[in-house]
N, C-alpha and C. Protein backbone atom coordinates (compact mmCIF):
# COMPACT_ATOMS: atom_id res chain seq x y z
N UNK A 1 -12.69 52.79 36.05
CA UNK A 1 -11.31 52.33 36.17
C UNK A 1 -10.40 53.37 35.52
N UNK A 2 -9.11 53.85 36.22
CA UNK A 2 -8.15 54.09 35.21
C UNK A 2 -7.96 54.23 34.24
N UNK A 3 -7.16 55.03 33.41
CA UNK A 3 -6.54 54.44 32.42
C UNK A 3 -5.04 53.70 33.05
N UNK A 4 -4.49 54.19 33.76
CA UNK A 4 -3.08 53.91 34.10
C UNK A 4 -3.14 52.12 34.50
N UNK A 5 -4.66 52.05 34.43
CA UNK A 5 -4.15 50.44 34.64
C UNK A 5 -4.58 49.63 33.79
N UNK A 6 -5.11 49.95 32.89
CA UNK A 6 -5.41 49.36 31.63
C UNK A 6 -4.33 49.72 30.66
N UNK A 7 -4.22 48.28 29.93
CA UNK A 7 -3.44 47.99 28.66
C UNK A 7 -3.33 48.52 27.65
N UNK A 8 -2.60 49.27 27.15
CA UNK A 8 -2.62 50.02 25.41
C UNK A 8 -2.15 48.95 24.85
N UNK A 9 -2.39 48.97 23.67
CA UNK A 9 -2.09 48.41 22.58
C UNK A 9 -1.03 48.46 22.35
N UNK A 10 0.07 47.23 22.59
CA UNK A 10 1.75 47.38 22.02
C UNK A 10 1.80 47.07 20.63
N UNK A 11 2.54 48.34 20.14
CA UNK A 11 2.28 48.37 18.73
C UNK A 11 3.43 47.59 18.11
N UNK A 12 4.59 47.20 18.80
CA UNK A 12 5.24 46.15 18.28
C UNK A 12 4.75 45.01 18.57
N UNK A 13 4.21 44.43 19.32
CA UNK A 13 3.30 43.41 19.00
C UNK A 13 2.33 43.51 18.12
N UNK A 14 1.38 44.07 17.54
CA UNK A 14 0.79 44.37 16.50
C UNK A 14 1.69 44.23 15.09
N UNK A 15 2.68 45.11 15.27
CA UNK A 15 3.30 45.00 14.11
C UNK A 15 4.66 43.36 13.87
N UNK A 16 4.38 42.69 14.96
CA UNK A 16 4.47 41.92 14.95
C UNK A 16 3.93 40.09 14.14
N UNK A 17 2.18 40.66 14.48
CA UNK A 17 1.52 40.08 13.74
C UNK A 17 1.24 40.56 12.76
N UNK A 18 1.71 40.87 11.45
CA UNK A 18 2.02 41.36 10.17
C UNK A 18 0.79 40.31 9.75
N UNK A 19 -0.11 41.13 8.73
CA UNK A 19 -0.18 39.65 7.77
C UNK A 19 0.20 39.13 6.60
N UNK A 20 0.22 38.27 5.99
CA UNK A 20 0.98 37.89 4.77
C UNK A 20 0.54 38.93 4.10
N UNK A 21 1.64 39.01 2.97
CA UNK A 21 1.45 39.56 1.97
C UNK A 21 0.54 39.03 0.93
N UNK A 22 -0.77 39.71 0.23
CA UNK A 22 -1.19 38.99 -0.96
C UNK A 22 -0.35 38.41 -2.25
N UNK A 23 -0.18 36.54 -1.94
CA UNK A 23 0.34 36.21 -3.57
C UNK A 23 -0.83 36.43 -4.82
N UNK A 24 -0.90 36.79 -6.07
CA UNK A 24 -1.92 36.95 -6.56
C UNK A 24 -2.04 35.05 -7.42
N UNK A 25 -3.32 34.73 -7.62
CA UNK A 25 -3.87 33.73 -7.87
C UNK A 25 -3.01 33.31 -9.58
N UNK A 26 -2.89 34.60 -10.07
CA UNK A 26 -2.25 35.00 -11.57
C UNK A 26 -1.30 34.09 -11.81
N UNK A 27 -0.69 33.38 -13.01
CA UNK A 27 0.29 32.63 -13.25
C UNK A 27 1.60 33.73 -13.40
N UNK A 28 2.69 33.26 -12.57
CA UNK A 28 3.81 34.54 -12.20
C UNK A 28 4.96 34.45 -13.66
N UNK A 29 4.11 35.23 -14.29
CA UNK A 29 5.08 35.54 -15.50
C UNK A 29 6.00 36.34 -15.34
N UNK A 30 7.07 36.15 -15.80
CA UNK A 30 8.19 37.45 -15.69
C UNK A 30 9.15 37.52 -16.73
N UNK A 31 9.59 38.94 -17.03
CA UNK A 31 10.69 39.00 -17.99
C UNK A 31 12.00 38.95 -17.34
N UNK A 32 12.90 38.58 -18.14
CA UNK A 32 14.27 38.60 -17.47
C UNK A 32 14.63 40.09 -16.35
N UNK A 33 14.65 40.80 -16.73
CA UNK A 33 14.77 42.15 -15.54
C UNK A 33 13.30 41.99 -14.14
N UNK A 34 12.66 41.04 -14.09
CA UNK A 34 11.41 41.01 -13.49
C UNK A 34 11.99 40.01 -12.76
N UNK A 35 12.75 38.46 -13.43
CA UNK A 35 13.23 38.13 -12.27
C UNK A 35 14.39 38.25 -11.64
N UNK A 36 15.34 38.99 -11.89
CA UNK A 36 16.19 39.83 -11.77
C UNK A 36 15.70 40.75 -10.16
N UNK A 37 14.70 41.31 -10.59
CA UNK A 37 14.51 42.61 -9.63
C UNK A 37 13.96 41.04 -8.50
N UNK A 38 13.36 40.17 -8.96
CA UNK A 38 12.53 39.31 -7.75
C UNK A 38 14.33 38.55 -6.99
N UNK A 39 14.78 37.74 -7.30
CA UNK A 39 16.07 37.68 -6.88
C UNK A 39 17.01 38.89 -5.89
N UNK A 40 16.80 40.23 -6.30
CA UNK A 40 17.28 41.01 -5.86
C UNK A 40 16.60 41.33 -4.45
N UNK A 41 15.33 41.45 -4.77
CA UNK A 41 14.24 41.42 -3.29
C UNK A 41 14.30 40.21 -2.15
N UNK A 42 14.79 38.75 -3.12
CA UNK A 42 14.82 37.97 -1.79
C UNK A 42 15.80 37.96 -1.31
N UNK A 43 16.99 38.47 -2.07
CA UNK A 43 18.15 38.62 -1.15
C UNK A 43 17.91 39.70 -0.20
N UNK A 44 17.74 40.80 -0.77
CA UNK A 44 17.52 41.72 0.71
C UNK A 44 16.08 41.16 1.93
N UNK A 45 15.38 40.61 1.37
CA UNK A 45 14.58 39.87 2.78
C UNK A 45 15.96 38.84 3.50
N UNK A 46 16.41 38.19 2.65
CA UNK A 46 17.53 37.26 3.70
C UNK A 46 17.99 37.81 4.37
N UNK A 47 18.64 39.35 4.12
CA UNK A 47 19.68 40.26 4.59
C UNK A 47 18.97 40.79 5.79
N UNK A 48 17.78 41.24 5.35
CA UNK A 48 17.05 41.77 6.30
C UNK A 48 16.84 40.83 7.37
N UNK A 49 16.46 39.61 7.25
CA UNK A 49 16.52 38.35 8.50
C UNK A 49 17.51 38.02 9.18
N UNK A 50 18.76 38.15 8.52
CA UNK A 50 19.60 38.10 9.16
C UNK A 50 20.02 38.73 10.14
N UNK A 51 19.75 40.44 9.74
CA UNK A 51 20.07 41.54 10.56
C UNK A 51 19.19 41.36 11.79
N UNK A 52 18.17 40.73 11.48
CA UNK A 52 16.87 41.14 12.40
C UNK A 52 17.54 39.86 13.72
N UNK A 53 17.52 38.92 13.17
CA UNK A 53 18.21 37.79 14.35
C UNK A 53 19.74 37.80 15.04
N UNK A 54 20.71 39.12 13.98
CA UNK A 54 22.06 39.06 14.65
C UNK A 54 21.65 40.06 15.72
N UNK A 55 20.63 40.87 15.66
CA UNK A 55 20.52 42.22 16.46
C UNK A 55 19.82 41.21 18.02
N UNK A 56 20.49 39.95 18.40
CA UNK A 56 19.71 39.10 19.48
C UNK A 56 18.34 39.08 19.72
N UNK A 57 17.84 39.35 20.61
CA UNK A 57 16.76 38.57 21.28
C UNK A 57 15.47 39.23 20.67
N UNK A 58 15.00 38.35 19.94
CA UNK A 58 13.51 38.55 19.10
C UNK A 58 12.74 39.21 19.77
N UNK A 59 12.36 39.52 20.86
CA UNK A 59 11.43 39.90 22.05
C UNK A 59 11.97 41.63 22.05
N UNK A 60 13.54 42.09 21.73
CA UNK A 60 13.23 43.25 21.59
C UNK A 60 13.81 43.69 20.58
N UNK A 61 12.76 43.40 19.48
CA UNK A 61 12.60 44.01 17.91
C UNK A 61 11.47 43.06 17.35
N UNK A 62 10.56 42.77 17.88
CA UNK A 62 9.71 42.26 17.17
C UNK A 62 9.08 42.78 15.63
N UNK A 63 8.94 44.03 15.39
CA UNK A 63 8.66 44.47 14.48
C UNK A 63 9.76 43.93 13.35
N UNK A 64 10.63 43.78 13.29
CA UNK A 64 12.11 43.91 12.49
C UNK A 64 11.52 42.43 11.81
N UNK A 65 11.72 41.67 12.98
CA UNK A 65 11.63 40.34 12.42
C UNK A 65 10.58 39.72 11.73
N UNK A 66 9.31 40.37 12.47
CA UNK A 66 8.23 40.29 11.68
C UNK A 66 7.91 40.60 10.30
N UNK A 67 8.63 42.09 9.57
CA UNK A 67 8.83 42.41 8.53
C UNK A 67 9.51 41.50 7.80
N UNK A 68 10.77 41.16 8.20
CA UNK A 68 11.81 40.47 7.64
C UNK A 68 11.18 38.98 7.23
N UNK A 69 10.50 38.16 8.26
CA UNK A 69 9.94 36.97 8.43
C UNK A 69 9.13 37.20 6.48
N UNK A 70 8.14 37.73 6.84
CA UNK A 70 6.81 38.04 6.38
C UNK A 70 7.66 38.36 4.68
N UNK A 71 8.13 39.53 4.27
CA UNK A 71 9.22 39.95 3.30
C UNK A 71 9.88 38.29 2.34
N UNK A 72 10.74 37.26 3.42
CA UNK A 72 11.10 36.43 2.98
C UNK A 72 10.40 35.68 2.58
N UNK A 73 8.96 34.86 3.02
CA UNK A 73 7.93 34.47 2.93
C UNK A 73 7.37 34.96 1.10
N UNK A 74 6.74 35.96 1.51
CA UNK A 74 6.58 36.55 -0.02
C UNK A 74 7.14 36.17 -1.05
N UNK A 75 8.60 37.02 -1.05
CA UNK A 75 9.73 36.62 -2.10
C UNK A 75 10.02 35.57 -2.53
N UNK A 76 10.55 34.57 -1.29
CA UNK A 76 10.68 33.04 -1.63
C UNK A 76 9.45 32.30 -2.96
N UNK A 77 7.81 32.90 -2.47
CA UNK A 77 7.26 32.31 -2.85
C UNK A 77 7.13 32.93 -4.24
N UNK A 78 7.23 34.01 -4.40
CA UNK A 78 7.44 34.86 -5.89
C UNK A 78 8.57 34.05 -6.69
N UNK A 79 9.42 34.00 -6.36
CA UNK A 79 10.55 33.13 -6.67
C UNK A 79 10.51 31.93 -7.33
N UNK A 80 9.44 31.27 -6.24
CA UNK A 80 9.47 29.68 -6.44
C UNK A 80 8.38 29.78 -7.86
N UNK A 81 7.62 30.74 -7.83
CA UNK A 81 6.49 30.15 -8.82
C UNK A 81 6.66 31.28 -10.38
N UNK A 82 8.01 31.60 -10.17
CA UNK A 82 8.38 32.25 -11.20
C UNK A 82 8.41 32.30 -12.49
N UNK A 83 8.09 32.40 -13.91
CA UNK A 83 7.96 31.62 -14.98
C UNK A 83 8.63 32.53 -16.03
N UNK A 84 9.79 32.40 -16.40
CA UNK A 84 10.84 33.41 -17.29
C UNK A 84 9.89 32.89 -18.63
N UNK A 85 9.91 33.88 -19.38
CA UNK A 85 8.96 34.01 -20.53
C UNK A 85 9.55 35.19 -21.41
N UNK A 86 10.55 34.28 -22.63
CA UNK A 86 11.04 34.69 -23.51
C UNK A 86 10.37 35.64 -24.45
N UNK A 87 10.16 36.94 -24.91
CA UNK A 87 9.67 37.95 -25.92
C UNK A 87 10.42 36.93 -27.55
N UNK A 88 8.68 36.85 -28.21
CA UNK A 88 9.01 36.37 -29.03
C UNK A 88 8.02 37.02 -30.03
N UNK A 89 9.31 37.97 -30.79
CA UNK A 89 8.01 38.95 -31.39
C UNK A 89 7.05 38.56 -32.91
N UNK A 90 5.83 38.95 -33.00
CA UNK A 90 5.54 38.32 -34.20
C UNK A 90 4.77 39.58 -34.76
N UNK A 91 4.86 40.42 -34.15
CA UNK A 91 4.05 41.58 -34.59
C UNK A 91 2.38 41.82 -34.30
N UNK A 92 2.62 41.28 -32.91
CA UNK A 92 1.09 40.78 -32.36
C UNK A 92 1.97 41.85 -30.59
N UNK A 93 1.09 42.04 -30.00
CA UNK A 93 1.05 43.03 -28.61
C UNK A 93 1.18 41.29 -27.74
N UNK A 94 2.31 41.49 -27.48
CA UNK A 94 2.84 39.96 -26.47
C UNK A 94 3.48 40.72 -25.14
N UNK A 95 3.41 39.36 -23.51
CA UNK A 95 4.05 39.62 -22.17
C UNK A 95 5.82 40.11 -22.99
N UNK A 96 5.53 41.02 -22.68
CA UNK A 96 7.39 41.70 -22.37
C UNK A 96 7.31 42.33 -23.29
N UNK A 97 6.76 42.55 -24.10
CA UNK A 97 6.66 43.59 -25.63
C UNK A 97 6.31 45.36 -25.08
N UNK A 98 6.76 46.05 -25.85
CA UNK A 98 6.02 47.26 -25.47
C UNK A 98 4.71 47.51 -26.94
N UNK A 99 3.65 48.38 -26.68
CA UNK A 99 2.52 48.95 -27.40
C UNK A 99 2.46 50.12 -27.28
N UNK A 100 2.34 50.64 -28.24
CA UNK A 100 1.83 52.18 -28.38
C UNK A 100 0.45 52.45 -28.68
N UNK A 101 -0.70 52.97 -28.17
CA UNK A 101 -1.70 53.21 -28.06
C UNK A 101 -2.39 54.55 -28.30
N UNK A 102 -3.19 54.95 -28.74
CA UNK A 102 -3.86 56.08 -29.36
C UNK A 102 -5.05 55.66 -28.54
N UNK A 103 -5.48 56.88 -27.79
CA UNK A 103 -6.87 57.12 -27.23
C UNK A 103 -8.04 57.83 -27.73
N UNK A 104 -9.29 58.10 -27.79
CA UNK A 104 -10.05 58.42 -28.34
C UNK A 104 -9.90 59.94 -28.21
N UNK A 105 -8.99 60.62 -26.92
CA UNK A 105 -8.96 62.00 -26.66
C UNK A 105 -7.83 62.46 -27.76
N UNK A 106 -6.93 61.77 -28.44
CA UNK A 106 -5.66 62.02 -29.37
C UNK A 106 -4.48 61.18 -28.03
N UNK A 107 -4.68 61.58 -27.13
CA UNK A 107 -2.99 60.64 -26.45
C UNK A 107 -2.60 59.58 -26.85
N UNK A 108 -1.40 59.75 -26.93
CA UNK A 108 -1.02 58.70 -27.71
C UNK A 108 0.09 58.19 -26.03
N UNK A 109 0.14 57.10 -25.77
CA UNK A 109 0.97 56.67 -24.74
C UNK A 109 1.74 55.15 -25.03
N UNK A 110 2.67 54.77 -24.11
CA UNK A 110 3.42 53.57 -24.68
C UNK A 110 3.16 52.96 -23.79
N UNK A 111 3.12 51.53 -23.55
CA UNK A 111 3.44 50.81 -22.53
C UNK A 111 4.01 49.40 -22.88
N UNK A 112 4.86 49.14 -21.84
CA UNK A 112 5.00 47.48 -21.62
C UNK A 112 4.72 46.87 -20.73
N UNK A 113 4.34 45.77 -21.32
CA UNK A 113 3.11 44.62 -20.45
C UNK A 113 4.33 43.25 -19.61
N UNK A 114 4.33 43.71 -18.37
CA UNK A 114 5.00 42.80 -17.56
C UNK A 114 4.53 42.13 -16.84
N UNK A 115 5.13 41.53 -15.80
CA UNK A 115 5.06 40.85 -14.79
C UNK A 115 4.37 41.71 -13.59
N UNK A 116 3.56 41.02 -12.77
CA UNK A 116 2.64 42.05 -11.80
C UNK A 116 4.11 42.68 -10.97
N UNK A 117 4.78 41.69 -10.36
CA UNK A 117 6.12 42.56 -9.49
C UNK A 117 6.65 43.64 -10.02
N UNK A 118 7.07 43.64 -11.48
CA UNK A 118 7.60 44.71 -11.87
C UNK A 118 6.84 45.86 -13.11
N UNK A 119 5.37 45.64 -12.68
CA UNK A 119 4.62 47.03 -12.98
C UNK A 119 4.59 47.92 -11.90
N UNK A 120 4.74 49.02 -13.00
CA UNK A 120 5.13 50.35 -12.50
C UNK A 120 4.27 51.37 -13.55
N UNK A 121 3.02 51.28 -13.45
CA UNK A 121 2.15 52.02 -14.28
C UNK A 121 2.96 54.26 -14.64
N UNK A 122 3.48 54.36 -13.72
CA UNK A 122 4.12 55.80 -13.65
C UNK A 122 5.46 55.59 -14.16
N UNK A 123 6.37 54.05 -14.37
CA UNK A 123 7.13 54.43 -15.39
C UNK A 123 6.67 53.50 -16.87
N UNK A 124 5.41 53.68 -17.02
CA UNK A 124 5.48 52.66 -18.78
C UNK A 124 4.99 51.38 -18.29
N UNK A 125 4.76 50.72 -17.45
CA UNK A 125 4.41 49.07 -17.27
C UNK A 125 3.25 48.97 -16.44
N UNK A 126 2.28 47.82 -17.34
CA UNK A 126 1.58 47.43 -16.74
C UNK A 126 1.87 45.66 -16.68
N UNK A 127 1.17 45.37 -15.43
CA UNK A 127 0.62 43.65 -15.40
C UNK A 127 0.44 43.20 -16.51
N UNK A 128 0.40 42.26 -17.22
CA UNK A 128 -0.21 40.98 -17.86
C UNK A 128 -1.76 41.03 -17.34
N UNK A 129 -1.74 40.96 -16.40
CA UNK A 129 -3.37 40.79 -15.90
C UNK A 129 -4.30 42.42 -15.74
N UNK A 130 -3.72 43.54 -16.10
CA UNK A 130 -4.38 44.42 -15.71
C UNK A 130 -5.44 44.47 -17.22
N UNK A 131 -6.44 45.50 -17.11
CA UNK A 131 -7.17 45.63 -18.28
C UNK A 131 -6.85 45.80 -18.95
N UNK A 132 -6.14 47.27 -18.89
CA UNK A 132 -5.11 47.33 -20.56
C UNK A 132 -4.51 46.13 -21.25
N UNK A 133 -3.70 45.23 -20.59
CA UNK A 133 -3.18 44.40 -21.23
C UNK A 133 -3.81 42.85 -21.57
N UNK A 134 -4.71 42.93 -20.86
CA UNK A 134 -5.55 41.60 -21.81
C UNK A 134 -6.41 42.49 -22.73
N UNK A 135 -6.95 43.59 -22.53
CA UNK A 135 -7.57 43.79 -23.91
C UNK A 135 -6.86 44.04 -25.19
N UNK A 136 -5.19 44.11 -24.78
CA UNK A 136 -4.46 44.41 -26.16
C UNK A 136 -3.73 43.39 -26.47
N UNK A 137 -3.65 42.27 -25.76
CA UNK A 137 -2.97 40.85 -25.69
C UNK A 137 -3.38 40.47 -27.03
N UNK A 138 -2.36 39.80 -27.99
CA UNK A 138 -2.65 39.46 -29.46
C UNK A 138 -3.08 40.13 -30.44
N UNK A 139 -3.17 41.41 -30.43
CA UNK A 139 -3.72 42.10 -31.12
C UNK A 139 -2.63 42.92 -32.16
N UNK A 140 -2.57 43.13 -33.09
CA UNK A 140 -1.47 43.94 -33.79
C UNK A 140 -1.85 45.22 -34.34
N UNK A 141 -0.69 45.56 -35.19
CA UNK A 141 -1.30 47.31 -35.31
C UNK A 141 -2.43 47.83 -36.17
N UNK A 142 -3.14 48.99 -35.99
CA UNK A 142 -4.11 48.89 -36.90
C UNK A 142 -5.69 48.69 -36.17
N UNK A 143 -5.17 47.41 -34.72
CA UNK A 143 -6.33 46.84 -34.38
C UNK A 143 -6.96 47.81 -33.34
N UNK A 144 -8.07 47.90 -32.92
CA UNK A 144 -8.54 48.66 -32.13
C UNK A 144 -9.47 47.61 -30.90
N UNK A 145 -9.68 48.34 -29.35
CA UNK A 145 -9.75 47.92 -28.40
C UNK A 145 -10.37 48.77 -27.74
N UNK A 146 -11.10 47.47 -26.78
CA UNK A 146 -12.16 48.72 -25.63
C UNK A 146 -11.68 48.61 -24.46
N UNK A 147 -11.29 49.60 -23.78
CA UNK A 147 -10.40 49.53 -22.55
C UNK A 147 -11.32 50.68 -21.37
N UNK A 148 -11.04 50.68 -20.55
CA UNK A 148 -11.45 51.89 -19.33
C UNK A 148 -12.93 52.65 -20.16
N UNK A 149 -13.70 51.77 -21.08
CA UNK A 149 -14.57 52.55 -21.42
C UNK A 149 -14.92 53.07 -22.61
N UNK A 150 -13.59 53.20 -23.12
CA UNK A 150 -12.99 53.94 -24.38
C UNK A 150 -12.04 53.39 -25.54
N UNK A 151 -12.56 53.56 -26.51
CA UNK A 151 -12.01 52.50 -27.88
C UNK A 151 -10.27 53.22 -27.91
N UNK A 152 -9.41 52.42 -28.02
CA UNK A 152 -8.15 52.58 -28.08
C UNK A 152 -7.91 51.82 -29.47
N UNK A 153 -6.49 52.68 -30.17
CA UNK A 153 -6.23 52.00 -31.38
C UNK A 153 -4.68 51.68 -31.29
N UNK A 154 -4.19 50.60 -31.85
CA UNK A 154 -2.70 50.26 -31.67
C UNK A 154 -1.88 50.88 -32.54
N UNK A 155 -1.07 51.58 -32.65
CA UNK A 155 -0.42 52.18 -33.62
C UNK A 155 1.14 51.60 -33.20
N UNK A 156 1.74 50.97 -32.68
CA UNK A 156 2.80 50.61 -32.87
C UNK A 156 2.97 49.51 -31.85
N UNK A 157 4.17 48.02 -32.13
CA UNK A 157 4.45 46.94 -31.27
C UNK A 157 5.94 47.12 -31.32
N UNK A 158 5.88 46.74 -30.18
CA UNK A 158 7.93 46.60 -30.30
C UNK A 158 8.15 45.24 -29.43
């Protein structure tokens, strides 16, 4: 047979059927700028839905709407299960605090332990749920920790 009469794959239909985005199972902790940035994201999914349905007939932009659909979906649900979680410092490595860490090589690096949405391991933040931060969760300075393998020591909480 042909090719000319066989079907390719319409890739806006494909990209049509998007699939959800992974919510993570994690309880959705966030600091004030975490839900801030989540607020900020579902408005632009609205914006984005909007655009996608003023631009008429769904059938030609499927991709748009599908993003947009899928985008709002997410957010909404980031949103809904949101849990603002006040920094309450006691001199223990707490969600929204930053740590300073000493590695066994001499690096010394900082981080703050956020919300999964607004880690950004390349600027300073990790998850609540990543390794680093449950192995340094409660811990204060002085204390030392086994992380990626390698004993880490806390040298400073903020």
């Amino acid at each position: 047979m042909s090719v000319a009469f066989t079907r390719e794959e319409d890739l806006e239909a494909t990209a049509a059927d998007l699939p959800d985005r992974p919510v993570s199972p994690h309880p959705n902790w966030v600091t004030a700028q975490g839900l801030a940035a989540i607020e900020a994201e579902l408005a632009s999914a609205r914006a984005a839905y909007a655009a996608a349905q003023a631009k008429g007939s769904i059938e030609a932009d499927r991709t748009a709407m599908a993003r947009a659909t899928r985008d709002l979906r997410y957010w909404s649900a980031r949103r809904a299960s949101a849990q603002l979680v006040e920094i309450a410092p006691d001199g223990r490595v707490r969600f929204g605090g930053a740590v300073t860490i000493e590695r066994e090589d001499g690096r010394v690096q900082t981080w703050r332990i956020v919300g999964e949405d607004e880690a950004d391991p390349a600027k300073g933040s990790v998850s609540h749920v990543s390794p680093l931060a449950r192995a340094l969760m409660g811990r204060r300075v002085g204390d030392e920790a086994l992380a990626a393998g390698q004993t880490i020591e806390i040298v400073a909480v903020d």
